[in-house]
PDB file of N, CA and C in Angstrom:
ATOM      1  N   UNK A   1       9.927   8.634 -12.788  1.00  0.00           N
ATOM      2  CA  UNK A   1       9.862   7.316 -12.188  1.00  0.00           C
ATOM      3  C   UNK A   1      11.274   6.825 -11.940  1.00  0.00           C
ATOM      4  N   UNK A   2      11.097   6.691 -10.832  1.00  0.00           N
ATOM      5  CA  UNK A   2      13.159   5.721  -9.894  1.00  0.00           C
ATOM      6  C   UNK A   2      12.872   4.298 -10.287  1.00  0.00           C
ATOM      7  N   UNK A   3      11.997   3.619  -9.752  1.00  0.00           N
ATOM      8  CA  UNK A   3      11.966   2.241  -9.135  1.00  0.00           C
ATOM      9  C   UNK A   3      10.858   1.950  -8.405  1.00  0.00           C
ATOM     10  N   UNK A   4      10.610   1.115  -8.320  1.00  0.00           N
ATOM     11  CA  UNK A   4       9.793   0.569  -7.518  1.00  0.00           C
ATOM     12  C   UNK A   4      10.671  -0.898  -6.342  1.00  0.00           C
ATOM     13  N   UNK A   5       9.570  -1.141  -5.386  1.00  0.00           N
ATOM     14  CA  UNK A   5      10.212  -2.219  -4.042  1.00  0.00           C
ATOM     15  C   UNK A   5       8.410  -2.669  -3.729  1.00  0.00           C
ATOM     16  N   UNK A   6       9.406  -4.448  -4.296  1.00  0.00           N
ATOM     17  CA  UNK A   6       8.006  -5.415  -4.125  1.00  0.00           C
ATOM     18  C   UNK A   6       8.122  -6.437  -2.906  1.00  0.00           C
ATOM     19  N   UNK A   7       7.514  -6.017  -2.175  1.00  0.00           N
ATOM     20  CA  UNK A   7       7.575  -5.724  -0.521  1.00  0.00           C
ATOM     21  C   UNK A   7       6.481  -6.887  -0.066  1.00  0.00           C
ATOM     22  N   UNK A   8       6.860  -7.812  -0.623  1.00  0.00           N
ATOM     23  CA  UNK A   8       5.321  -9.210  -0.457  1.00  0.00           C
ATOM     24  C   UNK A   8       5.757  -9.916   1.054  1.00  0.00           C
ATOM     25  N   UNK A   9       7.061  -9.482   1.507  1.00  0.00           N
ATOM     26  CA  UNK A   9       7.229 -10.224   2.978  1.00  0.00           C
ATOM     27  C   UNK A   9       7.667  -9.019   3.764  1.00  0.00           C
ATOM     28  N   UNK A  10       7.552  -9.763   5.071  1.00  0.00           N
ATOM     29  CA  UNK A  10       6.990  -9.140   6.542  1.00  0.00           C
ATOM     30  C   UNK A  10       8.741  -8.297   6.190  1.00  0.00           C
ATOM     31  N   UNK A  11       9.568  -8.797   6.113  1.00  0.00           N
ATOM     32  CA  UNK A  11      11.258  -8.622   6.137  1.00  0.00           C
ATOM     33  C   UNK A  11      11.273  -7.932   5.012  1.00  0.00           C
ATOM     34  N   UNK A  12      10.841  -7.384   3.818  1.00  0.00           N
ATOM     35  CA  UNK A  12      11.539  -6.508   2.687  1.00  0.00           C
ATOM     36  C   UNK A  12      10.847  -5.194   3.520  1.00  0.00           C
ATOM     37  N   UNK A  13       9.267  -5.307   3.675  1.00  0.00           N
ATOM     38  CA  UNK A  13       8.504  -4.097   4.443  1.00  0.00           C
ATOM     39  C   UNK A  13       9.734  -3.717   5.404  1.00  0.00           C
ATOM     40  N   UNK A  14      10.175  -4.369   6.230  1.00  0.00           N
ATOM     41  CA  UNK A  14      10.837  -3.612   7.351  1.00  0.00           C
ATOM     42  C   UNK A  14      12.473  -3.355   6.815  1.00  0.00           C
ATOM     43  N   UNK A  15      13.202  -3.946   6.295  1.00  0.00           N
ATOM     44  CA  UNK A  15      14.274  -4.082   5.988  1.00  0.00           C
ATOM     45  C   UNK A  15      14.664  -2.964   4.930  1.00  0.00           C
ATOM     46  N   UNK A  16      13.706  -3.115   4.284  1.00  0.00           N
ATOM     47  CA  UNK A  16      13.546  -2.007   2.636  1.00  0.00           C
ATOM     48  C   UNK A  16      13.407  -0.979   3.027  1.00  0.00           C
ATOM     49  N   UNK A  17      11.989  -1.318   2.859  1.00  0.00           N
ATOM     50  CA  UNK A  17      10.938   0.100   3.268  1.00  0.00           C
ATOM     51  C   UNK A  17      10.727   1.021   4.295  1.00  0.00           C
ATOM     52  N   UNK A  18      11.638   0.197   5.308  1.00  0.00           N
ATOM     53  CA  UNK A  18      11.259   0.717   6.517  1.00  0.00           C
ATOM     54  C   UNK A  18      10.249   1.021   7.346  1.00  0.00           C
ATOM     55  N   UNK A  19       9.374  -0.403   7.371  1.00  0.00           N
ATOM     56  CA  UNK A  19       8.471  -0.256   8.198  1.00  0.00           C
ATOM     57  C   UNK A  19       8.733  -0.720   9.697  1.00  0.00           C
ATOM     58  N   UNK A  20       7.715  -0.192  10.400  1.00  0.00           N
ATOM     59  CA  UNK A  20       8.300  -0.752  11.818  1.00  0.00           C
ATOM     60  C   UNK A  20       7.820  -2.093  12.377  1.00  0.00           C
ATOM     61  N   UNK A  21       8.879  -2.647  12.818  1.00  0.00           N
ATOM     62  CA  UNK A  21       8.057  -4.284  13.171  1.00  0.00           C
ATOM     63  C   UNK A  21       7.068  -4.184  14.187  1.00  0.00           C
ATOM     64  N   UNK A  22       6.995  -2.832  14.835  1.00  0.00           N
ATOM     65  CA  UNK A  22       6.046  -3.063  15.668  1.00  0.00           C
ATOM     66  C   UNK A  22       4.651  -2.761  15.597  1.00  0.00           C
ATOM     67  N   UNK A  23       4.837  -2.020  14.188  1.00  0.00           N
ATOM     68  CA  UNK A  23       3.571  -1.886  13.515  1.00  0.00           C
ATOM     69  C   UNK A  23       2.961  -2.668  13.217  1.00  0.00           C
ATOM     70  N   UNK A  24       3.835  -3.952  12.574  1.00  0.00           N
ATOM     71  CA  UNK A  24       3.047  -4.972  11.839  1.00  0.00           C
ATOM     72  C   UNK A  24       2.437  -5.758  12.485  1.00  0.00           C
ATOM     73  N   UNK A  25       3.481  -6.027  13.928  1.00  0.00           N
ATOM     74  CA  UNK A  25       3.080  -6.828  15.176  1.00  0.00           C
ATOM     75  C   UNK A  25       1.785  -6.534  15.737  1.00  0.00           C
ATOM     76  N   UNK A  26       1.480  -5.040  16.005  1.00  0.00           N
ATOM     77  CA  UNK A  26       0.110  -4.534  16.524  1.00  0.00           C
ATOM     78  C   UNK A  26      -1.029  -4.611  15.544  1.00  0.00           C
ATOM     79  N   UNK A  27      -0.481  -3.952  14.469  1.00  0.00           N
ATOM     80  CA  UNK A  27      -1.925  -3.658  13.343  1.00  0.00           C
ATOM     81  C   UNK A  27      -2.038  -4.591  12.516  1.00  0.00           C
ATOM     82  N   UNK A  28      -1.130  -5.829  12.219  1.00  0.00           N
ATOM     83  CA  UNK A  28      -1.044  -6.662  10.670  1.00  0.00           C
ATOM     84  C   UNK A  28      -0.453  -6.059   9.626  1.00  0.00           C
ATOM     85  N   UNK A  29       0.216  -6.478   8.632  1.00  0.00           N
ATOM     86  CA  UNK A  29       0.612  -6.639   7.373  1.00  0.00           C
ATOM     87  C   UNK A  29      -0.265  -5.740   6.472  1.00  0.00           C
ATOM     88  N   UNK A  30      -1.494  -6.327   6.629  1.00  0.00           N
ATOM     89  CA  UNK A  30      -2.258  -5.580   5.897  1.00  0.00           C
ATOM     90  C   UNK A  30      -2.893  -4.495   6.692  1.00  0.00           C
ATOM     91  N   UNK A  31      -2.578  -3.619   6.809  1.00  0.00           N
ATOM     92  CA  UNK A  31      -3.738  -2.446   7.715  1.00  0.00           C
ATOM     93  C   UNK A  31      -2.901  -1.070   7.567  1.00  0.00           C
ATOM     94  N   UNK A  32      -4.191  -0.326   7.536  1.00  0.00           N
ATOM     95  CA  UNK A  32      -3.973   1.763   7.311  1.00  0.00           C
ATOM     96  C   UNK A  32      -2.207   2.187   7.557  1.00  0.00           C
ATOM     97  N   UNK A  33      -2.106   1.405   8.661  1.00  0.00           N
ATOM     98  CA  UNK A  33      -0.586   2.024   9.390  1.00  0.00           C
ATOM     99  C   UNK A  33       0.319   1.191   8.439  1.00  0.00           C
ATOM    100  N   UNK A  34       0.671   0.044   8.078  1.00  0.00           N
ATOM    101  CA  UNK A  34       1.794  -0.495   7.188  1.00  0.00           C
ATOM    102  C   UNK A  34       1.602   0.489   5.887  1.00  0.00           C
ATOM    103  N   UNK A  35       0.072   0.139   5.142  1.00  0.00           N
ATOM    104  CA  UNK A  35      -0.054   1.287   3.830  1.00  0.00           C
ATOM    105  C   UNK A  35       1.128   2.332   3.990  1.00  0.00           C
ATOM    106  N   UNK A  36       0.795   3.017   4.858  1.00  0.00           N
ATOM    107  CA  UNK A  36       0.981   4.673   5.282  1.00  0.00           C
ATOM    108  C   UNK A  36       2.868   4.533   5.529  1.00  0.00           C
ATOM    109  N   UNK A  37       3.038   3.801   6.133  1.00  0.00           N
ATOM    110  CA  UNK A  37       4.697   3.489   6.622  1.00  0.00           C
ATOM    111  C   UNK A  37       5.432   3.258   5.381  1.00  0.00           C
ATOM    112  N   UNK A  38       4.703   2.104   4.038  1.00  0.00           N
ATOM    113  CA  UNK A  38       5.300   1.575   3.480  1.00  0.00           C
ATOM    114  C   UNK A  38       5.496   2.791   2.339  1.00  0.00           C
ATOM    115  N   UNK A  39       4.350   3.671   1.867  1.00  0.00           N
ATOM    116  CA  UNK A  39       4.294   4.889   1.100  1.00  0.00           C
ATOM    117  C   UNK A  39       5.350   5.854   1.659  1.00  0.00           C
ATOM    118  N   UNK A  40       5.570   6.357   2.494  1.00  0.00           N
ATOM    119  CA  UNK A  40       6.218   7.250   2.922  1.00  0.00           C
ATOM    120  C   UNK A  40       7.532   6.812   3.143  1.00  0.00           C
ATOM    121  N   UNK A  41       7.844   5.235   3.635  1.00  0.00           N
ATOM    122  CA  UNK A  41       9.223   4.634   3.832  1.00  0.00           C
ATOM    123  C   UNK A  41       9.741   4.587   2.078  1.00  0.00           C
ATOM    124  N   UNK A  42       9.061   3.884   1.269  1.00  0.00           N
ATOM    125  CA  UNK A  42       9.361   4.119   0.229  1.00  0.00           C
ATOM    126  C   UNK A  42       9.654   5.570  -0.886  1.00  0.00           C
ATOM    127  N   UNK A  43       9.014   6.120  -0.321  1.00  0.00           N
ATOM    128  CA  UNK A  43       9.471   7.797  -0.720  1.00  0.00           C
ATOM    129  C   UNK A  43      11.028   8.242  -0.064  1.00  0.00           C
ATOM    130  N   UNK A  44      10.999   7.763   0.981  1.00  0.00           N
ATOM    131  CA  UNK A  44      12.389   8.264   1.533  1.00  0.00           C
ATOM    132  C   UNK A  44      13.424   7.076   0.927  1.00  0.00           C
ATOM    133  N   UNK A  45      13.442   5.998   0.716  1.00  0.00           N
ATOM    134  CA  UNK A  45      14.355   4.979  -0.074  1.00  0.00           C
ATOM    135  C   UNK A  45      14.618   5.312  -1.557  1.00  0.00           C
ATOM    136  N   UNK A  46      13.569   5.732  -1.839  1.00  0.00           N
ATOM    137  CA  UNK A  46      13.894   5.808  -3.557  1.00  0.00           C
ATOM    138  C   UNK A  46      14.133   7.306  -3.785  1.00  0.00           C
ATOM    139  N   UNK A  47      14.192   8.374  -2.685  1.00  0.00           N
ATOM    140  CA  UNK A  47      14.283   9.763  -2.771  1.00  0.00           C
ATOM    141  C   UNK A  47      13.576  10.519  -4.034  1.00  0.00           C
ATOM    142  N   UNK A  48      11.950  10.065  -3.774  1.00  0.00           N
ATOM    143  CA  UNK A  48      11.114  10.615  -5.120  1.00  0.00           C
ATOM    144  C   UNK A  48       9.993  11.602  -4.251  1.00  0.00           C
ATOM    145  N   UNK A  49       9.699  12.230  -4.675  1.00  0.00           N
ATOM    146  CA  UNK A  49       8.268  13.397  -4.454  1.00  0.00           C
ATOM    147  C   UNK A  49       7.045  12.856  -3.936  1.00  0.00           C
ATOM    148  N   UNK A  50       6.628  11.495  -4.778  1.00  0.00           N
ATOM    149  CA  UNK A  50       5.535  11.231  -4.716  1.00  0.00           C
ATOM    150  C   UNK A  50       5.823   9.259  -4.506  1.00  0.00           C
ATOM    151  N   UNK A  51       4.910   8.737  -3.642  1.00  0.00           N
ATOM    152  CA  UNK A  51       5.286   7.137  -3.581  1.00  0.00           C
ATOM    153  C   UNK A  51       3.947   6.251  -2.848  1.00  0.00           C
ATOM    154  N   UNK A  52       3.261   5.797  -3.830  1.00  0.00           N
ATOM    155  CA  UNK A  52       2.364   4.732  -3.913  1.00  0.00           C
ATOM    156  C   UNK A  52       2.508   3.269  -3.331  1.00  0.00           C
ATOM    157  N   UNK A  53       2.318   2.982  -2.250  1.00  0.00           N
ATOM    158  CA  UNK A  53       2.082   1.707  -1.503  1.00  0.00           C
ATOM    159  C   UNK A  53       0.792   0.702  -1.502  1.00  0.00           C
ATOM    160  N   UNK A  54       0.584  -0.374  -1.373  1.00  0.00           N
ATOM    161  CA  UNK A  54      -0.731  -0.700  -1.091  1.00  0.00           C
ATOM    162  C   UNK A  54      -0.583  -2.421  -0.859  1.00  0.00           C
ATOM    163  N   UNK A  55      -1.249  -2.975   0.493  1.00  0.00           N
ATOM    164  CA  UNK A  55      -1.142  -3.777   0.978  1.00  0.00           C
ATOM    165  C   UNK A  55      -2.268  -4.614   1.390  1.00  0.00           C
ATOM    166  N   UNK A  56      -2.214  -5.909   0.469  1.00  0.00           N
ATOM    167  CA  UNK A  56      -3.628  -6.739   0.834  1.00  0.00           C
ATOM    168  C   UNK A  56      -3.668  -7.765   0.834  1.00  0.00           C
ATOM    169  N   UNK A  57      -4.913  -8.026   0.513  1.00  0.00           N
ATOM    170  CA  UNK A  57      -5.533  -9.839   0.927  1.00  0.00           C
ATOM    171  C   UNK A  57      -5.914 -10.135  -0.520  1.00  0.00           C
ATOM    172  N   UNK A  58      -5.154 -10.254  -1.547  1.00  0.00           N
ATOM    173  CA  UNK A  58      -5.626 -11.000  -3.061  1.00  0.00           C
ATOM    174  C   UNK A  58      -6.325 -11.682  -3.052  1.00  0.00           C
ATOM    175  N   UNK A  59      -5.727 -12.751  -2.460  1.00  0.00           N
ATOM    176  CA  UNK A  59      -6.615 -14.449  -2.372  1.00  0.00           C
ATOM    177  C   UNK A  59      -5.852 -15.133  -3.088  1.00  0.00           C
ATOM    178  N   UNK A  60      -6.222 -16.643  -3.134  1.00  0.00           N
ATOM    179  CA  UNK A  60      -6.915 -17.208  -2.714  1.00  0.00           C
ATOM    180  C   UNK A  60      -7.482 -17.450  -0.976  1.00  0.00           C
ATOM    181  N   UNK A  61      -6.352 -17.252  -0.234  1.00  0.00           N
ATOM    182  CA  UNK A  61      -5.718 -17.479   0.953  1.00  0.00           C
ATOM    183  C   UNK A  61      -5.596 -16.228   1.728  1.00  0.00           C
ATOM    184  N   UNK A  62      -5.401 -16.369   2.977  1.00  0.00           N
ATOM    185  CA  UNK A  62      -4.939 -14.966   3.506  1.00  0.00           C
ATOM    186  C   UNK A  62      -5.910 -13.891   4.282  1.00  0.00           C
ATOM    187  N   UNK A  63      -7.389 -14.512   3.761  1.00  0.00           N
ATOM    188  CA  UNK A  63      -8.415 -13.503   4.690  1.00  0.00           C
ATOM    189  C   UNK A  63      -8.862 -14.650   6.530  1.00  0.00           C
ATOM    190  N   UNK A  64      -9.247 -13.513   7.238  1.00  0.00           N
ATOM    191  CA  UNK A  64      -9.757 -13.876   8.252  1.00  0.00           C
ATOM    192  C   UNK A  64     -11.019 -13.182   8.385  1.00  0.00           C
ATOM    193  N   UNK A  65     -11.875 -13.614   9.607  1.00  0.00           N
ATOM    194  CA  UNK A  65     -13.052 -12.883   9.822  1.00  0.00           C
ATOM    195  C   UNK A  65     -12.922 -11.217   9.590  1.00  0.00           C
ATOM    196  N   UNK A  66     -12.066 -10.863  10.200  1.00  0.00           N
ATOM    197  CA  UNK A  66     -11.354  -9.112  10.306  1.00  0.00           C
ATOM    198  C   UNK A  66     -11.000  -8.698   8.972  1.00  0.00           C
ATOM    199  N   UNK A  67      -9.947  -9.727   8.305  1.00  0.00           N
ATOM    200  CA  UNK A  67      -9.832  -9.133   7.213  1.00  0.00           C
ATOM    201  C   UNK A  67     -10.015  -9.904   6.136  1.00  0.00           C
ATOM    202  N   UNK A  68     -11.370 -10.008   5.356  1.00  0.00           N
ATOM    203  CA  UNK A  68     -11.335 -10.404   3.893  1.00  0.00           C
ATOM    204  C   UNK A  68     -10.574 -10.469   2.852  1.00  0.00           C
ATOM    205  N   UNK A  69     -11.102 -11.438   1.788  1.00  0.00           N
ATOM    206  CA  UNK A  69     -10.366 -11.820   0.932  1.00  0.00           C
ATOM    207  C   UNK A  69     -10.581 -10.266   0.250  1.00  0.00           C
ATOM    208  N   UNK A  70     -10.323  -9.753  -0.339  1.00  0.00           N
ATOM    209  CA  UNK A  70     -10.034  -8.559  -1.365  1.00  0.00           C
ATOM    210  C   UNK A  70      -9.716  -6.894  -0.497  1.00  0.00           C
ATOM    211  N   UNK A  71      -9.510  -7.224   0.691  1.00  0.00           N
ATOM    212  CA  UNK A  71      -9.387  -6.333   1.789  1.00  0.00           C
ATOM    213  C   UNK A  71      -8.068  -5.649   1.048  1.00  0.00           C
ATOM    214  N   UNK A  72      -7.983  -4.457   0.986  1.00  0.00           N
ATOM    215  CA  UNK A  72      -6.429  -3.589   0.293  1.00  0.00           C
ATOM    216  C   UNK A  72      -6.697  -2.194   1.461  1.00  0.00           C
ATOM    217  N   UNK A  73      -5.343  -1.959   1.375  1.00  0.00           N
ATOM    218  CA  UNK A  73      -5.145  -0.490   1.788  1.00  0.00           C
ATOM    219  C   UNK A  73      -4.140  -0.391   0.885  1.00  0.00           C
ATOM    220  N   UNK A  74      -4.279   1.233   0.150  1.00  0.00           N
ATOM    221  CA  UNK A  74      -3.093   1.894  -0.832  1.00  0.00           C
ATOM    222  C   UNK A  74      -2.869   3.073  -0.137  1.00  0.00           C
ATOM    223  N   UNK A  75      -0.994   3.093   0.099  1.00  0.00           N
ATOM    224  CA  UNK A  75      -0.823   4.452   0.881  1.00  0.00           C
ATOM    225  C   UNK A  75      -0.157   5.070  -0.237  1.00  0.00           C
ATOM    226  N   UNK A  76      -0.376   6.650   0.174  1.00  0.00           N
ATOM    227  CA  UNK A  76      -0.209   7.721  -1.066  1.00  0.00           C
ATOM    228  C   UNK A  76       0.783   8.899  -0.126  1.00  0.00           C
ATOM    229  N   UNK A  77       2.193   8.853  -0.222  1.00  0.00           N
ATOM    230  CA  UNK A  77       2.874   9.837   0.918  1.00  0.00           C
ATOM    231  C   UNK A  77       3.416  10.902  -0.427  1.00  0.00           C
ATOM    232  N   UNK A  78       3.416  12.063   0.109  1.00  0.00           N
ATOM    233  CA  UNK A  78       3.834  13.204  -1.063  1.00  0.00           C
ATOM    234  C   UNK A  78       4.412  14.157  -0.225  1.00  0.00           C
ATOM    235  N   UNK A  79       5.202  15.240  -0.481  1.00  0.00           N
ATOM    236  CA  UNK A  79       5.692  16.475  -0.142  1.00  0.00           C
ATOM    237  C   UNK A  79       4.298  16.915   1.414  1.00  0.00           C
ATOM    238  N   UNK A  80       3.375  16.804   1.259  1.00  0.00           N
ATOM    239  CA  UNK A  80       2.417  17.675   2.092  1.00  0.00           C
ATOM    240  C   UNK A  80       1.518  16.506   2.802  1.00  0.00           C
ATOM    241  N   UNK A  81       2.287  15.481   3.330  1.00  0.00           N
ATOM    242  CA  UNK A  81       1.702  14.056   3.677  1.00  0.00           C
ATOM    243  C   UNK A  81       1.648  12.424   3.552  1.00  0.00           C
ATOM    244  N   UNK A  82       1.164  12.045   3.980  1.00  0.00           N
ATOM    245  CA  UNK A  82       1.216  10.645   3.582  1.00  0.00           C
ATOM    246  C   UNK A  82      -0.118  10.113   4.266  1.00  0.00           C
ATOM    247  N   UNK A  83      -1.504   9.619   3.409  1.00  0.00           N
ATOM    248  CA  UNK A  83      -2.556   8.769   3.758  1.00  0.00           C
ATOM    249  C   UNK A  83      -2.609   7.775   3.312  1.00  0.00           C
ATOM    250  N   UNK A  84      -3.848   6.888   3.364  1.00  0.00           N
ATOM    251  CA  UNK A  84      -3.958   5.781   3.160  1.00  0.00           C
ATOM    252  C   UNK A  84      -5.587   5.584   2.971  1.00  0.00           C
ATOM    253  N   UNK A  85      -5.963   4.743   1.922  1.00  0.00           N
ATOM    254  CA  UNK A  85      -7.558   4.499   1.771  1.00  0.00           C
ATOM    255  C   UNK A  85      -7.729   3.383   1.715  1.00  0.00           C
ATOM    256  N   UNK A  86      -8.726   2.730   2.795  1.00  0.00           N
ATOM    257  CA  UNK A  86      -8.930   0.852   2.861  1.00  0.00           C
ATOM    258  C   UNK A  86     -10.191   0.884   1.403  1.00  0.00           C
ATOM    259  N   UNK A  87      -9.713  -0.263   0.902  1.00  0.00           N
ATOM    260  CA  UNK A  87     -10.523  -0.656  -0.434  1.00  0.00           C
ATOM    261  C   UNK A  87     -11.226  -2.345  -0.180  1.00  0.00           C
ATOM    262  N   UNK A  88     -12.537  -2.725  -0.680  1.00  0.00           N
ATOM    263  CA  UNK A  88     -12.343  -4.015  -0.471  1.00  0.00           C
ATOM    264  C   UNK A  88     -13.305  -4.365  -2.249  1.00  0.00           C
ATOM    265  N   UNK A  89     -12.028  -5.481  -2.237  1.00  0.00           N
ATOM    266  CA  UNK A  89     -12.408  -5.548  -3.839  1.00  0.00           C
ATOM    267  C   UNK A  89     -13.178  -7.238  -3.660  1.00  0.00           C
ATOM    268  N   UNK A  90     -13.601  -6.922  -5.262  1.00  0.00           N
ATOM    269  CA  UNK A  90     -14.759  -8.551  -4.989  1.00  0.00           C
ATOM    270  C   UNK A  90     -14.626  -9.776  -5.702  1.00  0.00           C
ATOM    271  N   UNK A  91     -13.148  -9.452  -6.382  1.00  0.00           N
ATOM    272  CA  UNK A  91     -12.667 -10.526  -7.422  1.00  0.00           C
ATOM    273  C   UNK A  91     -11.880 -11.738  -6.851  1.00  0.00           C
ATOM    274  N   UNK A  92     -11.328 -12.479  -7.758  1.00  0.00           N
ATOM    275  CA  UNK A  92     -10.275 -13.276  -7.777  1.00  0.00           C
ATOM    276  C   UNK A  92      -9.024 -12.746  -7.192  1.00  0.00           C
ATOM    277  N   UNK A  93      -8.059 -13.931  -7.590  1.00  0.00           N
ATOM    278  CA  UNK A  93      -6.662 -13.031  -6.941  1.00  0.00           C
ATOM    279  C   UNK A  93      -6.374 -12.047  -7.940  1.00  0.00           C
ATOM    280  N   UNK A  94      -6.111 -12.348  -9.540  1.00  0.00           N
ATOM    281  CA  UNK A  94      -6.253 -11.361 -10.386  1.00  0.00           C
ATOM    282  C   UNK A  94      -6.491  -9.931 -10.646  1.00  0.00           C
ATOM    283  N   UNK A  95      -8.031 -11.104 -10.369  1.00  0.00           N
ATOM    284  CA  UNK A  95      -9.250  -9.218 -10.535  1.00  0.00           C
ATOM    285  C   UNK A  95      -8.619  -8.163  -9.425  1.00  0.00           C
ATOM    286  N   UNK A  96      -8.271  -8.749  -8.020  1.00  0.00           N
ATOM    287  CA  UNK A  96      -8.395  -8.282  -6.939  1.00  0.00           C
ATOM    288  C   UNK A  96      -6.993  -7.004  -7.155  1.00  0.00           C
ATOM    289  N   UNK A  97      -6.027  -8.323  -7.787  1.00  0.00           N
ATOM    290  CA  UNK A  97      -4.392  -7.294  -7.932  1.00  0.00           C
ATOM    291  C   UNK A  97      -4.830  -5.921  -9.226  1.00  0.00           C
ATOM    292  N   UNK A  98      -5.386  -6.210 -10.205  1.00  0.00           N
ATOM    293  CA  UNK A  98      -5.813  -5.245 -11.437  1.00  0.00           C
ATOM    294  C   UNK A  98      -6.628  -4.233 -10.453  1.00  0.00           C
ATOM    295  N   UNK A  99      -7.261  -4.258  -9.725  1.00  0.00           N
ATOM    296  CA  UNK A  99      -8.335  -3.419  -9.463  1.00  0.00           C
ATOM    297  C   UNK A  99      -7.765  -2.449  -8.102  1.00  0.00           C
ATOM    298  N   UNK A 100      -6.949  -3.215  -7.278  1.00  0.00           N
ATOM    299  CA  UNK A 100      -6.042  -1.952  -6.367  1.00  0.00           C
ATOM    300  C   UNK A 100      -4.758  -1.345  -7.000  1.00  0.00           C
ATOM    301  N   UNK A 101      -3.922  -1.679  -8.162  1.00  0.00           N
ATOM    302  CA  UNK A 101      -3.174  -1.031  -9.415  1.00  0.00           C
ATOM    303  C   UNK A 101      -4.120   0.050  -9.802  1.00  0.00           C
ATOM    304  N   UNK A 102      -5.339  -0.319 -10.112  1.00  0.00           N
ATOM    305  CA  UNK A 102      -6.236   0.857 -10.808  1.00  0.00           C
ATOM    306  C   UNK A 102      -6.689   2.012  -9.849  1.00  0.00           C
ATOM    307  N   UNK A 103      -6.996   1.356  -9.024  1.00  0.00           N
ATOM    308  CA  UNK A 103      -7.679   2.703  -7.763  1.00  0.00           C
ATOM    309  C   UNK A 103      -6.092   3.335  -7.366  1.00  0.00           C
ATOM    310  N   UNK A 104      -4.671   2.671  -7.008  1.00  0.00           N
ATOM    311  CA  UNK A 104      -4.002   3.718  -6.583  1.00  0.00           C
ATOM    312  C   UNK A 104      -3.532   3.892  -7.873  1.00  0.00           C
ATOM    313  N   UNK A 105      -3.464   4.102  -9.043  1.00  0.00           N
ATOM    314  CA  UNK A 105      -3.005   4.904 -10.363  1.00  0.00           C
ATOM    315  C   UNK A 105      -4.358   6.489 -10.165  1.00  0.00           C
ATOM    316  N   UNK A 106      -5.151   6.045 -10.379  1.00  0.00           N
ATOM    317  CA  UNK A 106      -6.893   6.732 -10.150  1.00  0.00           C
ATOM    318  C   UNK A 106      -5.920   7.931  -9.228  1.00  0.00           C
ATOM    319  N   UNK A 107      -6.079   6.928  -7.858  1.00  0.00           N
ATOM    320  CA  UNK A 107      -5.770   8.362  -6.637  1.00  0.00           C
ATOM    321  C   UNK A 107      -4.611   8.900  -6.736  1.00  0.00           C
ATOM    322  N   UNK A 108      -3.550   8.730  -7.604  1.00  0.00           N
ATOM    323  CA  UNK A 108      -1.973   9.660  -8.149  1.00  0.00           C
ATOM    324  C   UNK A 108      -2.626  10.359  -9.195  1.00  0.00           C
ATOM    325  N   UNK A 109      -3.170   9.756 -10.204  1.00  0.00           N
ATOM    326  CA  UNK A 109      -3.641  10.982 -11.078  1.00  0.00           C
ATOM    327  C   UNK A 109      -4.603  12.424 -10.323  1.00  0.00           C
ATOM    328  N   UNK A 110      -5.693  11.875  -9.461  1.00  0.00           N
ATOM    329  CA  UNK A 110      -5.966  12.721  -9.504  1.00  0.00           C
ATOM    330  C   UNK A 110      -5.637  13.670  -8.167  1.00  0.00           C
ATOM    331  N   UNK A 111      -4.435  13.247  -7.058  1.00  0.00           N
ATOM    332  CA  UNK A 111      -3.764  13.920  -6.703  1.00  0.00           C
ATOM    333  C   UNK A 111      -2.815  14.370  -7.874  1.00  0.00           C
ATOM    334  N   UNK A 112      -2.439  14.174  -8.771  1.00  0.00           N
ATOM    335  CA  UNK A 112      -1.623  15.360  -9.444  1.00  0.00           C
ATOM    336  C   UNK A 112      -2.373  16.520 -10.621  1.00  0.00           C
ATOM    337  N   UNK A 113      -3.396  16.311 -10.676  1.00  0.00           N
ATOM    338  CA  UNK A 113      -4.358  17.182 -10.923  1.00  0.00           C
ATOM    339  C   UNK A 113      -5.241  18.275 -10.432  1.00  0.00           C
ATOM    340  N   UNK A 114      -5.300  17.904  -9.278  1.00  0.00           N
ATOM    341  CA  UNK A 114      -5.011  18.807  -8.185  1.00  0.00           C
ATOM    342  C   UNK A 114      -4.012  19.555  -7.740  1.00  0.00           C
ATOM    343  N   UNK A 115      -2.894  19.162  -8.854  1.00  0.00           N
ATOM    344  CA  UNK A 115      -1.840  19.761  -8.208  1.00  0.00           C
ATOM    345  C   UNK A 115      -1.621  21.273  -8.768  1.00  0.00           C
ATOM    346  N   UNK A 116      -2.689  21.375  -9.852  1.00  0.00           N
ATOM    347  CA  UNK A 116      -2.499  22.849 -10.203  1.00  0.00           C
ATOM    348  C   UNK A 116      -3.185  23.859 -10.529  1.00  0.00           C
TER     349      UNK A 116
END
């Protein structure tokens, strides 16, 4: 483990992480393509193997018709890729943050269990 980059505005994503503004402009903040940019931008910033992203709608605030309150995408970029899995959780802001921590810990473990 390097570090981690807590990427809660439109400007650390692009500035940091290196996402593209024109991603965010087309798809939103929250959606498959930032996940995926922010996992893989963050793998190349912190120069690590493996790098866990994930970008959502907690709540209270923040959902629209399109995208709900507990709406997450977690991107997962490694040596042989970089995806992303949309999650929609059913809690609080809390529940909502504990429960996409848990699913992308879940999907690193058991991508590295797979790993051999």
């Amino acid at each position: 483990y390097k570090g981690s980059v807590t990427a809660y505005s439109n400007e650390v994503k692009i500035k940091v992480v290196g996402v593209k503004e024109a991603t965010i402009n087309k798809y939103g903040a929250v959606s498959q393509q930032v996940a995926e940019e922010m996992a893989h931008g963050g793998r190349k910033v912190l120069a690590v193997d493996i790098c866990l992203a994930d970008t959502g709608i907690a709540g209270p605030t923040g959902a629209t018709l399109e995208k709900p309150l507990g709406l997450f995408y977690i991107g997962l970029s490694h040596q042989a890729g970089t995806y992303s899995r949309k999650h929609n959780f059913q809690g609080n802001r809390e529940q909502n943050k504990v429960s996409a921590a848990e699913v992308a810990l879940g999907w690193l473990k058991e991508y590295l269990i797979n790993l051999k």
